[in-house]
PDB file of N, CA and C in Angstrom:
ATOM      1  N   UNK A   1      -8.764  11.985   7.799  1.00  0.00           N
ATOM      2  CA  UNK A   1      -8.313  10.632   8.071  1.00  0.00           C
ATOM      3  C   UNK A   1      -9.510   9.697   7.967  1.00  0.00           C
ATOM      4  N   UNK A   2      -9.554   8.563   6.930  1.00  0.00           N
ATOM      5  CA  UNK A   2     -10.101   7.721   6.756  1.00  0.00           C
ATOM      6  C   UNK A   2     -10.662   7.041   8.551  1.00  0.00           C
ATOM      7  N   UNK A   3     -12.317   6.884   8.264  1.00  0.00           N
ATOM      8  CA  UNK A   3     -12.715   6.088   9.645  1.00  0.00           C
ATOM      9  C   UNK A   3     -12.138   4.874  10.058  1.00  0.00           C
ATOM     10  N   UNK A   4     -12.343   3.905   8.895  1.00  0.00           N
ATOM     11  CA  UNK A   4     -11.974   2.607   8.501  1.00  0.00           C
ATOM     12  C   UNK A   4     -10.575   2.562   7.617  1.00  0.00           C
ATOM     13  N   UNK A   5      -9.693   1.421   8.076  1.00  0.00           N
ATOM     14  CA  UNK A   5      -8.395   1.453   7.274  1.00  0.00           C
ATOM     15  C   UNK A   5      -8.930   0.408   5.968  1.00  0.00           C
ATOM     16  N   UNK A   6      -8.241   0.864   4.531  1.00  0.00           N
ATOM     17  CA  UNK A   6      -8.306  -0.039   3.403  1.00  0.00           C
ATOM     18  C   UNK A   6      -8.426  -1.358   3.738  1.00  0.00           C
ATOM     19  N   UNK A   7      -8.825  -2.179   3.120  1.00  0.00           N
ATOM     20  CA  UNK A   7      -8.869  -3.731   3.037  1.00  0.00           C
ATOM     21  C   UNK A   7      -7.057  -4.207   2.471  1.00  0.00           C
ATOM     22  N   UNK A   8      -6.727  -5.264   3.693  1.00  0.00           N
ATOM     23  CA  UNK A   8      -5.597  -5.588   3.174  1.00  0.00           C
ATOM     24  C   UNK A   8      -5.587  -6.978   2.926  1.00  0.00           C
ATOM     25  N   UNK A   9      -4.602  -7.555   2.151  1.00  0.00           N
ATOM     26  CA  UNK A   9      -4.027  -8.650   1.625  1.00  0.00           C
ATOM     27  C   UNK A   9      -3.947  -9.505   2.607  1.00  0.00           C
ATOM     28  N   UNK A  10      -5.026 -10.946   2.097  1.00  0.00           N
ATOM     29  CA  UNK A  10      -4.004 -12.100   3.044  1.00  0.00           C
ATOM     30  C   UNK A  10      -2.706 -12.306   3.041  1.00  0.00           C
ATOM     31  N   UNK A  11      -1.482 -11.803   2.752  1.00  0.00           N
ATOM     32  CA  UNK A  11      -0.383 -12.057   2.981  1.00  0.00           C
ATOM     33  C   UNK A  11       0.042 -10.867   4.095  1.00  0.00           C
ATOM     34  N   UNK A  12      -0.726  -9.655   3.258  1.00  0.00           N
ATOM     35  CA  UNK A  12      -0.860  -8.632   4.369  1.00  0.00           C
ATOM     36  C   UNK A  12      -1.003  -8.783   5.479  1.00  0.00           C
ATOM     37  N   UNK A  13      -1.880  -9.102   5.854  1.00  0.00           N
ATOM     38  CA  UNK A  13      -2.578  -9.652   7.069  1.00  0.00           C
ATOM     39  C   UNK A  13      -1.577 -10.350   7.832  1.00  0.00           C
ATOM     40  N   UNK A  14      -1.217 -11.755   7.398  1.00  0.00           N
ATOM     41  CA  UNK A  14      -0.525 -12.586   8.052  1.00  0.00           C
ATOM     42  C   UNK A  14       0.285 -11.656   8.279  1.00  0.00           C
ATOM     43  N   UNK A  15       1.385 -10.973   7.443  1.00  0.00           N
ATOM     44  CA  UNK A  15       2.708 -10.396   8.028  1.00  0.00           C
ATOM     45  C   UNK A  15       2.331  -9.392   9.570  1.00  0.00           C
ATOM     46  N   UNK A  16       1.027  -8.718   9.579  1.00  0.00           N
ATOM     47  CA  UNK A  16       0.593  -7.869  10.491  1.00  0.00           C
ATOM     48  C   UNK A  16       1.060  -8.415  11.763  1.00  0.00           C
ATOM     49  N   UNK A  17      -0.272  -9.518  11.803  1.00  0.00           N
ATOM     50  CA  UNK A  17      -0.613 -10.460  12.666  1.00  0.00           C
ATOM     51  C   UNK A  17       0.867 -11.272  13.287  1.00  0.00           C
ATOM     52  N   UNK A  18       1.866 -11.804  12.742  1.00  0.00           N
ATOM     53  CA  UNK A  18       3.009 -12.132  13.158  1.00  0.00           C
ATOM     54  C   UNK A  18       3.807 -11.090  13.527  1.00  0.00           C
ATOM     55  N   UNK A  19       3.669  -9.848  13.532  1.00  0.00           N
ATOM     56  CA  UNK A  19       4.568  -9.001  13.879  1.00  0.00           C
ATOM     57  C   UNK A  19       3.706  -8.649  15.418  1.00  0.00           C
ATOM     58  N   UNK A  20       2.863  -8.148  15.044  1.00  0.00           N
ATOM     59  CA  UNK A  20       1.871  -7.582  16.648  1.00  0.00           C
ATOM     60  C   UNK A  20       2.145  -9.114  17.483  1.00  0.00           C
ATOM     61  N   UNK A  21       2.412 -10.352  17.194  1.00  0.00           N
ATOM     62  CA  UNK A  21       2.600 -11.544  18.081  1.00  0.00           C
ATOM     63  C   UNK A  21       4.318 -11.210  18.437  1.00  0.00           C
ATOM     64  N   UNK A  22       4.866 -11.213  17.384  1.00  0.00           N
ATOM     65  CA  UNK A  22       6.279 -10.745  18.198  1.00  0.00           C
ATOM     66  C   UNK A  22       6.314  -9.789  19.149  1.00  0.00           C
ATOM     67  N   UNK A  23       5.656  -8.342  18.747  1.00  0.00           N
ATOM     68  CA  UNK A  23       5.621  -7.456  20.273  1.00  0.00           C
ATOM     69  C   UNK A  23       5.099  -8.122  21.355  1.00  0.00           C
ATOM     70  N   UNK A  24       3.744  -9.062  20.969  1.00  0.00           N
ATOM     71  CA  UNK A  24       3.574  -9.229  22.511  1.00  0.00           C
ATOM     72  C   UNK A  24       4.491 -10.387  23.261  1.00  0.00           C
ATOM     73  N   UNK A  25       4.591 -11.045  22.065  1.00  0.00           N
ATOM     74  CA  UNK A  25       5.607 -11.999  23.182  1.00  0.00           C
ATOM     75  C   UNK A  25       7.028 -10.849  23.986  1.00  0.00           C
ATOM     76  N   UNK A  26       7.350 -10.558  22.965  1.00  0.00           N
ATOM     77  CA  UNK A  26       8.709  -9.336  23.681  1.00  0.00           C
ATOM     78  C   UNK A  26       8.305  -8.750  24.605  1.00  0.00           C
ATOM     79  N   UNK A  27       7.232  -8.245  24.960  1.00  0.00           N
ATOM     80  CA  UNK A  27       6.355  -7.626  25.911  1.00  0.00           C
ATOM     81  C   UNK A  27       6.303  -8.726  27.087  1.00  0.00           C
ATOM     82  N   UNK A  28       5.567  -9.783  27.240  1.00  0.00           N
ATOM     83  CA  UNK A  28       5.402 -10.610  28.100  1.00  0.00           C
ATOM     84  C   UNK A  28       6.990 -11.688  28.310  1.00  0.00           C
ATOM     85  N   UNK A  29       8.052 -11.445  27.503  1.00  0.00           N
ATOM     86  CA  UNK A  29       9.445 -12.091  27.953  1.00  0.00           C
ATOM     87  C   UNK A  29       9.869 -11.185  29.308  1.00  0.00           C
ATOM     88  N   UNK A  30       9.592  -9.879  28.993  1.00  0.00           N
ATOM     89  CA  UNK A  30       9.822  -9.088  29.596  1.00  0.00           C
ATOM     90  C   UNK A  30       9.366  -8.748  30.944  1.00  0.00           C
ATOM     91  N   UNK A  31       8.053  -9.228  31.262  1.00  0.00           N
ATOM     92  CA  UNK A  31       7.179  -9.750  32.172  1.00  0.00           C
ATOM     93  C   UNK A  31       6.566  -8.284  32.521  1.00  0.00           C
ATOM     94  N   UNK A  32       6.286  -7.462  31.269  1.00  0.00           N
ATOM     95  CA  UNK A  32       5.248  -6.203  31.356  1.00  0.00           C
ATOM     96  C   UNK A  32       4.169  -6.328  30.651  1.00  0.00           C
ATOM     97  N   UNK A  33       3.356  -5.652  31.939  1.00  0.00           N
ATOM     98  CA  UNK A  33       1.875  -6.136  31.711  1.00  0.00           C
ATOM     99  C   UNK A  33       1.470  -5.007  30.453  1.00  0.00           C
ATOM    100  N   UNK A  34       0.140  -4.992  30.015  1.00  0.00           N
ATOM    101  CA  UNK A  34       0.355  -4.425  28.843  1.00  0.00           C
ATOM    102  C   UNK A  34      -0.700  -2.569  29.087  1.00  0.00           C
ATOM    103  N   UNK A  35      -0.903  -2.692  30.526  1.00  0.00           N
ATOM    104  CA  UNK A  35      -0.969  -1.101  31.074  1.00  0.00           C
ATOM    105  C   UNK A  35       0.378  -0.575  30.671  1.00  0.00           C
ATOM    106  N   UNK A  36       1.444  -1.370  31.713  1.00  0.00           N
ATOM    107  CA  UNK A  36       2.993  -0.610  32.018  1.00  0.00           C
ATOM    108  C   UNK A  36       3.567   0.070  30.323  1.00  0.00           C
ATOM    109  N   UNK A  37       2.872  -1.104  29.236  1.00  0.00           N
ATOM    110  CA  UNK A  37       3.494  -0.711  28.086  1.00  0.00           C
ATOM    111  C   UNK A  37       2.802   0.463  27.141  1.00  0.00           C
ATOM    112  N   UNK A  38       1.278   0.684  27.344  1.00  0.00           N
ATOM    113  CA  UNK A  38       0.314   0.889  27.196  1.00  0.00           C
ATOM    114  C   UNK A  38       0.933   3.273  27.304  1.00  0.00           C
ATOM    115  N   UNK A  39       1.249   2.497  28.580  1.00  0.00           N
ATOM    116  CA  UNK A  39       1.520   4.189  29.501  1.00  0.00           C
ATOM    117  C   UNK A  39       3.183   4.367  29.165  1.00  0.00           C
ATOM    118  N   UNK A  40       3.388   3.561  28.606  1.00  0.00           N
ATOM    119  CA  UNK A  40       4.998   4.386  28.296  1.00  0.00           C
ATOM    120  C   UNK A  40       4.777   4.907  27.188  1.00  0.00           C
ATOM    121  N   UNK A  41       3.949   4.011  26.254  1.00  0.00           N
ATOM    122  CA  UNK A  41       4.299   4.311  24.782  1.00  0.00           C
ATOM    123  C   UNK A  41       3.097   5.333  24.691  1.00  0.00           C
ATOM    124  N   UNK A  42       2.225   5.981  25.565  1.00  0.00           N
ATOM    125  CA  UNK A  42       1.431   6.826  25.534  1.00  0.00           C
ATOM    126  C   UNK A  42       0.134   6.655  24.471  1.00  0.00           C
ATOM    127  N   UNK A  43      -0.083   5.645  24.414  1.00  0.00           N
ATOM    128  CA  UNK A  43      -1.556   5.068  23.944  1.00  0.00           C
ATOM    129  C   UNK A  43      -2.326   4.345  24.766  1.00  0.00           C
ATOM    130  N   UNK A  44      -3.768   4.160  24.118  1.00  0.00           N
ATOM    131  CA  UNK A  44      -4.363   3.352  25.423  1.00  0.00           C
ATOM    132  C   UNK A  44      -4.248   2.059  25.028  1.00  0.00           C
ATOM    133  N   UNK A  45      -4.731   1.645  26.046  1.00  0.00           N
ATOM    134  CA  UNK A  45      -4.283  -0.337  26.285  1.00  0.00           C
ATOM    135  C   UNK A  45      -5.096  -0.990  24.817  1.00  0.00           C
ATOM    136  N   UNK A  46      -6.193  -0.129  24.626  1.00  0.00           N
ATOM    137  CA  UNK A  46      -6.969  -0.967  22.991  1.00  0.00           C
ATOM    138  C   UNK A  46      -5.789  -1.001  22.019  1.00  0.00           C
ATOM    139  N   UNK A  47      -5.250   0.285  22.220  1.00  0.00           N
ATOM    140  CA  UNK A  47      -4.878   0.246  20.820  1.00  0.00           C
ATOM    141  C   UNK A  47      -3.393  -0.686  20.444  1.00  0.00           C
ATOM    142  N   UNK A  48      -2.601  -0.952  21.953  1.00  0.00           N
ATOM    143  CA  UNK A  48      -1.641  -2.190  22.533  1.00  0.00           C
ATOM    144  C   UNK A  48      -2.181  -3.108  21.620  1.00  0.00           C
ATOM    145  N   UNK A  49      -3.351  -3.445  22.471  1.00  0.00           N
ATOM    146  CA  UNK A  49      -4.166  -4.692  22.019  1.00  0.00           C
ATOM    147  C   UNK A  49      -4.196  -4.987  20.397  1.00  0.00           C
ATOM    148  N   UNK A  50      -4.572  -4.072  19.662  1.00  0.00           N
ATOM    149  CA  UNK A  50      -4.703  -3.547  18.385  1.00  0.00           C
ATOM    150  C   UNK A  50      -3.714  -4.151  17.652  1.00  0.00           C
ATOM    151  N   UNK A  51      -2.527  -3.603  17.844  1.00  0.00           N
ATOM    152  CA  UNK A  51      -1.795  -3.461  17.693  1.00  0.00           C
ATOM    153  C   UNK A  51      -0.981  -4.858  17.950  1.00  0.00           C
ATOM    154  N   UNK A  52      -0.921  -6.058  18.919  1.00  0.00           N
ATOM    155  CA  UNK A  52      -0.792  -6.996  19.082  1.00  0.00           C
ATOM    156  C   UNK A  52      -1.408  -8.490  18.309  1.00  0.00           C
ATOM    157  N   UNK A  53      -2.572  -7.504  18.324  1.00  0.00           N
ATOM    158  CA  UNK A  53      -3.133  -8.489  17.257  1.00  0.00           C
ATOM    159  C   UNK A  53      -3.176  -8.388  15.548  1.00  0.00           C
ATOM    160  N   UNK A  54      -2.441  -7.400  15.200  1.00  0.00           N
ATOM    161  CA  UNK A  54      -2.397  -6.991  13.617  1.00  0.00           C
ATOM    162  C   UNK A  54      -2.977  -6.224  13.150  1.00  0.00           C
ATOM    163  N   UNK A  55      -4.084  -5.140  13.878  1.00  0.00           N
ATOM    164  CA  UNK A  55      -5.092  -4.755  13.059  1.00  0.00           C
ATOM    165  C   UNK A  55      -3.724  -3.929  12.267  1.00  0.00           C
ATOM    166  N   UNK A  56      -4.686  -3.666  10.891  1.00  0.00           N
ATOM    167  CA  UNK A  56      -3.907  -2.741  10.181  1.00  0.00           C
ATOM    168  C   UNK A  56      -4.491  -1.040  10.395  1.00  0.00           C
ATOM    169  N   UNK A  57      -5.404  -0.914  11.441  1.00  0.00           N
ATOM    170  CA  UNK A  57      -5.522   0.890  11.436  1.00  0.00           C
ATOM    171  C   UNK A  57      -4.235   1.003  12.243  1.00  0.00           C
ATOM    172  N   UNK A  58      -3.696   0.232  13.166  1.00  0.00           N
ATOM    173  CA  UNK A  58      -2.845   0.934  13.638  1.00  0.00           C
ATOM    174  C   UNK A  58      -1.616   1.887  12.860  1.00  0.00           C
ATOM    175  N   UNK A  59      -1.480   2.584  13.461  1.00  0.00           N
ATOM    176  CA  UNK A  59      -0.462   3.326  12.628  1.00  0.00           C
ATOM    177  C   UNK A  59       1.588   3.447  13.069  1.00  0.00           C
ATOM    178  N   UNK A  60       1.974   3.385  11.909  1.00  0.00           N
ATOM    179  CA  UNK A  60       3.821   3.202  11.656  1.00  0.00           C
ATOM    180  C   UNK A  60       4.012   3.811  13.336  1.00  0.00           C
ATOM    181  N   UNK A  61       3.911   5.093  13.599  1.00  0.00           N
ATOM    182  CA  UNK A  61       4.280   5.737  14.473  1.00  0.00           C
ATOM    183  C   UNK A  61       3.521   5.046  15.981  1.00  0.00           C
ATOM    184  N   UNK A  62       2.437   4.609  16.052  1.00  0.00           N
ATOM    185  CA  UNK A  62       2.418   3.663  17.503  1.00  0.00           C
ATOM    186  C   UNK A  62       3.123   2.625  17.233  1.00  0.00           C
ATOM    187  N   UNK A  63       3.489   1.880  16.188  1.00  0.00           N
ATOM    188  CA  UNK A  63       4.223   0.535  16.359  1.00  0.00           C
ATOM    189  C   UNK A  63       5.877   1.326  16.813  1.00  0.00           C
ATOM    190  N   UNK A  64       5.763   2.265  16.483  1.00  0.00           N
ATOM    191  CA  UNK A  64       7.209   2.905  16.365  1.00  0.00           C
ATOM    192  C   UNK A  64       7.384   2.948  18.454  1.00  0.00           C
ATOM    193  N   UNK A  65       6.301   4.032  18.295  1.00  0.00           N
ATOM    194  CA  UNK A  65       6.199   4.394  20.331  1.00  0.00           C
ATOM    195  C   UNK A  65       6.598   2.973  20.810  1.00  0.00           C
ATOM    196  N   UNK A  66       5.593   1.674  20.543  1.00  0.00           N
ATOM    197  CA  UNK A  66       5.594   0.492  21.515  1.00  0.00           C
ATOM    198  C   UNK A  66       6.792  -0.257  21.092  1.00  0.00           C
ATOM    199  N   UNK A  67       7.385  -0.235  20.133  1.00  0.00           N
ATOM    200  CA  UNK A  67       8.825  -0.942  20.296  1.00  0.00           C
ATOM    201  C   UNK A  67      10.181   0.083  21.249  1.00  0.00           C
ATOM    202  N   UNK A  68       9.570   1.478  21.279  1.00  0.00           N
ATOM    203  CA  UNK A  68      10.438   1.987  22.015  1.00  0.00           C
ATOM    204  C   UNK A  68      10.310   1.828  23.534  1.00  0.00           C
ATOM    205  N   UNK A  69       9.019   1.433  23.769  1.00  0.00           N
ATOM    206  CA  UNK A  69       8.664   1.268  25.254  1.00  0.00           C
ATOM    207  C   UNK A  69       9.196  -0.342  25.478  1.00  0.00           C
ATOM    208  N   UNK A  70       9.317  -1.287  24.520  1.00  0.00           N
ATOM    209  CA  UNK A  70       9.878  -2.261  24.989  1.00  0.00           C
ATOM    210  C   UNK A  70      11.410  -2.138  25.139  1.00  0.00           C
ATOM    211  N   UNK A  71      12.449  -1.529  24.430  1.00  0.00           N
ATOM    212  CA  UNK A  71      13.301  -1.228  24.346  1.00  0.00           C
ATOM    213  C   UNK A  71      14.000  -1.749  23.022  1.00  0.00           C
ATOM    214  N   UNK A  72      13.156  -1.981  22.158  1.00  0.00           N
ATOM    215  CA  UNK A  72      13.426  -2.131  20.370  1.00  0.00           C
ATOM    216  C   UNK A  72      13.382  -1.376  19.754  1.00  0.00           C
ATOM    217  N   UNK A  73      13.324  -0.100  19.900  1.00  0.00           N
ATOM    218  CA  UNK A  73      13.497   0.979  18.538  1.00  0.00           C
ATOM    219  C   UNK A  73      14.659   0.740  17.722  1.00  0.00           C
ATOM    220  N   UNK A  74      15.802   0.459  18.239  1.00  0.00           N
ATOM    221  CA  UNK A  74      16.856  -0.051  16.884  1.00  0.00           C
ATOM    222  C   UNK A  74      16.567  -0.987  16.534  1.00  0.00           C
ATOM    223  N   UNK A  75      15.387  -1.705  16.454  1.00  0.00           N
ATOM    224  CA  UNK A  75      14.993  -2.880  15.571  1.00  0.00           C
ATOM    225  C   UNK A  75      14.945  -2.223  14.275  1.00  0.00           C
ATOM    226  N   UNK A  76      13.949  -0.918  14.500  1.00  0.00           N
ATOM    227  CA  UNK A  76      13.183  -0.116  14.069  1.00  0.00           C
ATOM    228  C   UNK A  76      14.087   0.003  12.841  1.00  0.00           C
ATOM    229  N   UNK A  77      15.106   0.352  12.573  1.00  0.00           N
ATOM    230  CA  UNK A  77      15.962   1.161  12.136  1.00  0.00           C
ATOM    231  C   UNK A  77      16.468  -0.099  10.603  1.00  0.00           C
ATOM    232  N   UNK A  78      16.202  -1.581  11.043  1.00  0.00           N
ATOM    233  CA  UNK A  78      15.943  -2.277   9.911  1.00  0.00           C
ATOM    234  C   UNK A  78      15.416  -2.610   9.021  1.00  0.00           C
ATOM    235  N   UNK A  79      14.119  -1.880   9.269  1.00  0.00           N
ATOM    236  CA  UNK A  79      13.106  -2.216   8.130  1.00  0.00           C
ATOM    237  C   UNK A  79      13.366  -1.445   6.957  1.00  0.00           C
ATOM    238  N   UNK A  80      13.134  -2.493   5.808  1.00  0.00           N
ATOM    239  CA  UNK A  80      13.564  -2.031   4.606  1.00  0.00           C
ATOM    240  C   UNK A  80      14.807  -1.110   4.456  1.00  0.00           C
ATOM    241  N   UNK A  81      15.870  -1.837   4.991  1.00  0.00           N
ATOM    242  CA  UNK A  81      17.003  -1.030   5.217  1.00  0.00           C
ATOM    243  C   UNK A  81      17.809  -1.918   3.833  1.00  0.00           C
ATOM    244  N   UNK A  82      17.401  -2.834   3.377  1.00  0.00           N
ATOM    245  CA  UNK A  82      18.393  -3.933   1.843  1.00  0.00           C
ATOM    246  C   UNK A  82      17.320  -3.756   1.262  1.00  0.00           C
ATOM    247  N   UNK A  83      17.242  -2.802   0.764  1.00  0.00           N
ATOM    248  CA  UNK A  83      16.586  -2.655  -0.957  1.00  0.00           C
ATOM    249  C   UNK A  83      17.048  -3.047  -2.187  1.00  0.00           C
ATOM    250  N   UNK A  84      16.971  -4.576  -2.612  1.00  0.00           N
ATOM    251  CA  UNK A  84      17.891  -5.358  -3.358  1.00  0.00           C
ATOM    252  C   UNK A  84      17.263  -4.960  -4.693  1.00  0.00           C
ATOM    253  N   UNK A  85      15.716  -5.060  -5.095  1.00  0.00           N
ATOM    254  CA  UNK A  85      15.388  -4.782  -6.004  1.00  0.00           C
ATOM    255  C   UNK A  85      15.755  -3.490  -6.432  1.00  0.00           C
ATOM    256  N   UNK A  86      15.581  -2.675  -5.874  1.00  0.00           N
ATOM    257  CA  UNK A  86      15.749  -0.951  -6.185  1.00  0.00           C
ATOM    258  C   UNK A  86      17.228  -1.119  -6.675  1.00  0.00           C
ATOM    259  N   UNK A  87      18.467  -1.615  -5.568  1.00  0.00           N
ATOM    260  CA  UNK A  87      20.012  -2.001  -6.143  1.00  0.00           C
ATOM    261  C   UNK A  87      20.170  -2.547  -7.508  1.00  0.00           C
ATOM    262  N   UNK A  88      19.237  -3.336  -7.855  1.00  0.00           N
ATOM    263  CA  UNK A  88      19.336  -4.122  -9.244  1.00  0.00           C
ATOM    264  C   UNK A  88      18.530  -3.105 -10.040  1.00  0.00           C
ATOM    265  N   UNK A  89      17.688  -2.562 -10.067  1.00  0.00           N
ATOM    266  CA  UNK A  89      17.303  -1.646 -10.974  1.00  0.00           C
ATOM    267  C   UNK A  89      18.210   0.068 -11.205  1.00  0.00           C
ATOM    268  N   UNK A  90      18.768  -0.020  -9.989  1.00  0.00           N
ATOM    269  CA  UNK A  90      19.703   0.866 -10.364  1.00  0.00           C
ATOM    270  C   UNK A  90      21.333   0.627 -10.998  1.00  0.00           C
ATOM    271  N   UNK A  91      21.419  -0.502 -10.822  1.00  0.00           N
ATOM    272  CA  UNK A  91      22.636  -0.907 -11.284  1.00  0.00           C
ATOM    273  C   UNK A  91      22.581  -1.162 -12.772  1.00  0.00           C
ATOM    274  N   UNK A  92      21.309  -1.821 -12.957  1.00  0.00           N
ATOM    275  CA  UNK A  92      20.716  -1.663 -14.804  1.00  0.00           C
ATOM    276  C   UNK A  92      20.663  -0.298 -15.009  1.00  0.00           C
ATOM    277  N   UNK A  93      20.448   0.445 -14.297  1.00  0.00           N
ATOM    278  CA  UNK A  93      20.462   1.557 -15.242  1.00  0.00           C
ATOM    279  C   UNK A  93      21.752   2.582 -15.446  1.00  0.00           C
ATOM    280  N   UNK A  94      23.077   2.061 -14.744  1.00  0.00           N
ATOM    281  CA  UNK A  94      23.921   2.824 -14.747  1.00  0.00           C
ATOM    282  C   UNK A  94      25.001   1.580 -15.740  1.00  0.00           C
ATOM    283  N   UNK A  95      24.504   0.793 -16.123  1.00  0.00           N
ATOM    284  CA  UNK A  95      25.568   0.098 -16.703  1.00  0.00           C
ATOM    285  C   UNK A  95      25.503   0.639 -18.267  1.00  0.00           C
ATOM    286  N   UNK A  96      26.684   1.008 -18.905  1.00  0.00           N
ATOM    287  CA  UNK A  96      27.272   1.493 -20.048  1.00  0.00           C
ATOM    288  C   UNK A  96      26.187   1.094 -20.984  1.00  0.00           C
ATOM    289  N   UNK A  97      25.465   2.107 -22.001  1.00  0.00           N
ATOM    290  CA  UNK A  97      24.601   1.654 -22.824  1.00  0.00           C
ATOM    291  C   UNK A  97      25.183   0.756 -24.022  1.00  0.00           C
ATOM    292  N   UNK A  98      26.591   1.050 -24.131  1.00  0.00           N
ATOM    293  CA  UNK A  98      27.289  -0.018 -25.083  1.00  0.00           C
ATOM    294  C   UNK A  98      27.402  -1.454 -24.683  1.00  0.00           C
ATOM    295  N   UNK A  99      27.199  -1.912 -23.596  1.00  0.00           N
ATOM    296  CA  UNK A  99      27.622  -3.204 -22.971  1.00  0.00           C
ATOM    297  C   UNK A  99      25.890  -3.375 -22.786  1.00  0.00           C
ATOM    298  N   UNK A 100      25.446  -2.968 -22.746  1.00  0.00           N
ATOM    299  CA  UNK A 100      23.878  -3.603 -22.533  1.00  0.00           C
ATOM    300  C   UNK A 100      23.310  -3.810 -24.022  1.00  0.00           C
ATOM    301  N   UNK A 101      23.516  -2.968 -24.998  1.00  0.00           N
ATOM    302  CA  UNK A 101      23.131  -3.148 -25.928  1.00  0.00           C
ATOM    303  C   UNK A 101      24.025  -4.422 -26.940  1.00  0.00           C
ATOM    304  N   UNK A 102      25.084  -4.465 -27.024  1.00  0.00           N
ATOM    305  CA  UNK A 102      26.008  -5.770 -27.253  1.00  0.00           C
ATOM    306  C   UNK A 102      25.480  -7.086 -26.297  1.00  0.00           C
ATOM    307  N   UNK A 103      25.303  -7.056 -25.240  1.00  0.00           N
ATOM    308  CA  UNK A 103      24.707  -7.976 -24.342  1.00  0.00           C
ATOM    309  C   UNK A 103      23.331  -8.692 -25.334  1.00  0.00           C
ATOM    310  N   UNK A 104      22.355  -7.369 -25.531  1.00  0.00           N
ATOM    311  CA  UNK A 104      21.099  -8.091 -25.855  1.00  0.00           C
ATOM    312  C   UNK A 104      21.309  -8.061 -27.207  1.00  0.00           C
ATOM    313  N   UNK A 105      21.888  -7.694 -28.332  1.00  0.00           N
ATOM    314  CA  UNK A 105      22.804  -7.944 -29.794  1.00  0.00           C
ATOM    315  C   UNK A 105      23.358  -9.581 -29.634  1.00  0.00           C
ATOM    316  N   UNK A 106      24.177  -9.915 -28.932  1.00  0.00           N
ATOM    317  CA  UNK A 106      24.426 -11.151 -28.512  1.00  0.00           C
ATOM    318  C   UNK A 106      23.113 -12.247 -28.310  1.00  0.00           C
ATOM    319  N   UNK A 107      22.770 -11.706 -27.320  1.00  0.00           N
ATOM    320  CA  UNK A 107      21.784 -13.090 -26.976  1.00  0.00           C
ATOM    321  C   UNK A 107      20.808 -13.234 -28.134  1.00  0.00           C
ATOM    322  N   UNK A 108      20.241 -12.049 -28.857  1.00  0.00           N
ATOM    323  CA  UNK A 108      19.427 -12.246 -29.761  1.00  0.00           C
ATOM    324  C   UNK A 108      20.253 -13.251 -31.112  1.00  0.00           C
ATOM    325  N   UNK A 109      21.612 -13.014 -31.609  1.00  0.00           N
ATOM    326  CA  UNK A 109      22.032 -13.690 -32.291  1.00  0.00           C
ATOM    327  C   UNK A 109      22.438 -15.730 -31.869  1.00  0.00           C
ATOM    328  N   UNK A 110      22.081 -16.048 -30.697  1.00  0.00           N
ATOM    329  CA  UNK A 110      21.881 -17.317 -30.221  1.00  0.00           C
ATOM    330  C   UNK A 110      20.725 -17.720 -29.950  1.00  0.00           C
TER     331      UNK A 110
END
């Protein structure tokens, strides 16, 4: 296991950083301090912290623990659950090679 996590994307980043702010606010709506959450989700309070603030070492499976200690794991269960691109690339590829090829026969003749 890598010491240091890869260098990520400013867009990367931002998305991190707004998500670790949603746990903590959900965390503090909740009015748990971030030991109580710290010791459910069985990590230590840095890596809460970590984790609140975006770093990207944290890993899928503690974000996974601390939404279950807030009581969001079926959040969990949405991510990347509408794979629209993958739908459209599979739907191109199951459509009749006669109708795709007349399709682009067509447009090329306009």
């Amino acid at each position: 296991m890598p010491s240091k996590p890869p260098p990520t994307y400013p867009t990367e980043h931002r998305v991190l950083s707004a998500f670790g702010e949603r746990l903590r606010l959900a965390r503090r709506r909740r009015k748990l301090t971030s030991i109580t959450i710290a010791e459910r989700a069985g990590i230590a309070r840095t890596t809460l912290y970590k984790a609140e603030s975006g770093d990207p070492g944290v890993t899928l499976g503690t974000y996974m623990r601390i939404m279950a200690a807030l009581g969001m794991d079926k959040d969990f269960e949405h991510l990347a659950a509408d794979d629209k691109v993958g739908r459209t690339l599979q739907d191109l590829a199951l459509t009749p090679t006669s109708k795709r090829k007349s399709a682009t026969s067509t447009a090329s003749r306009t």
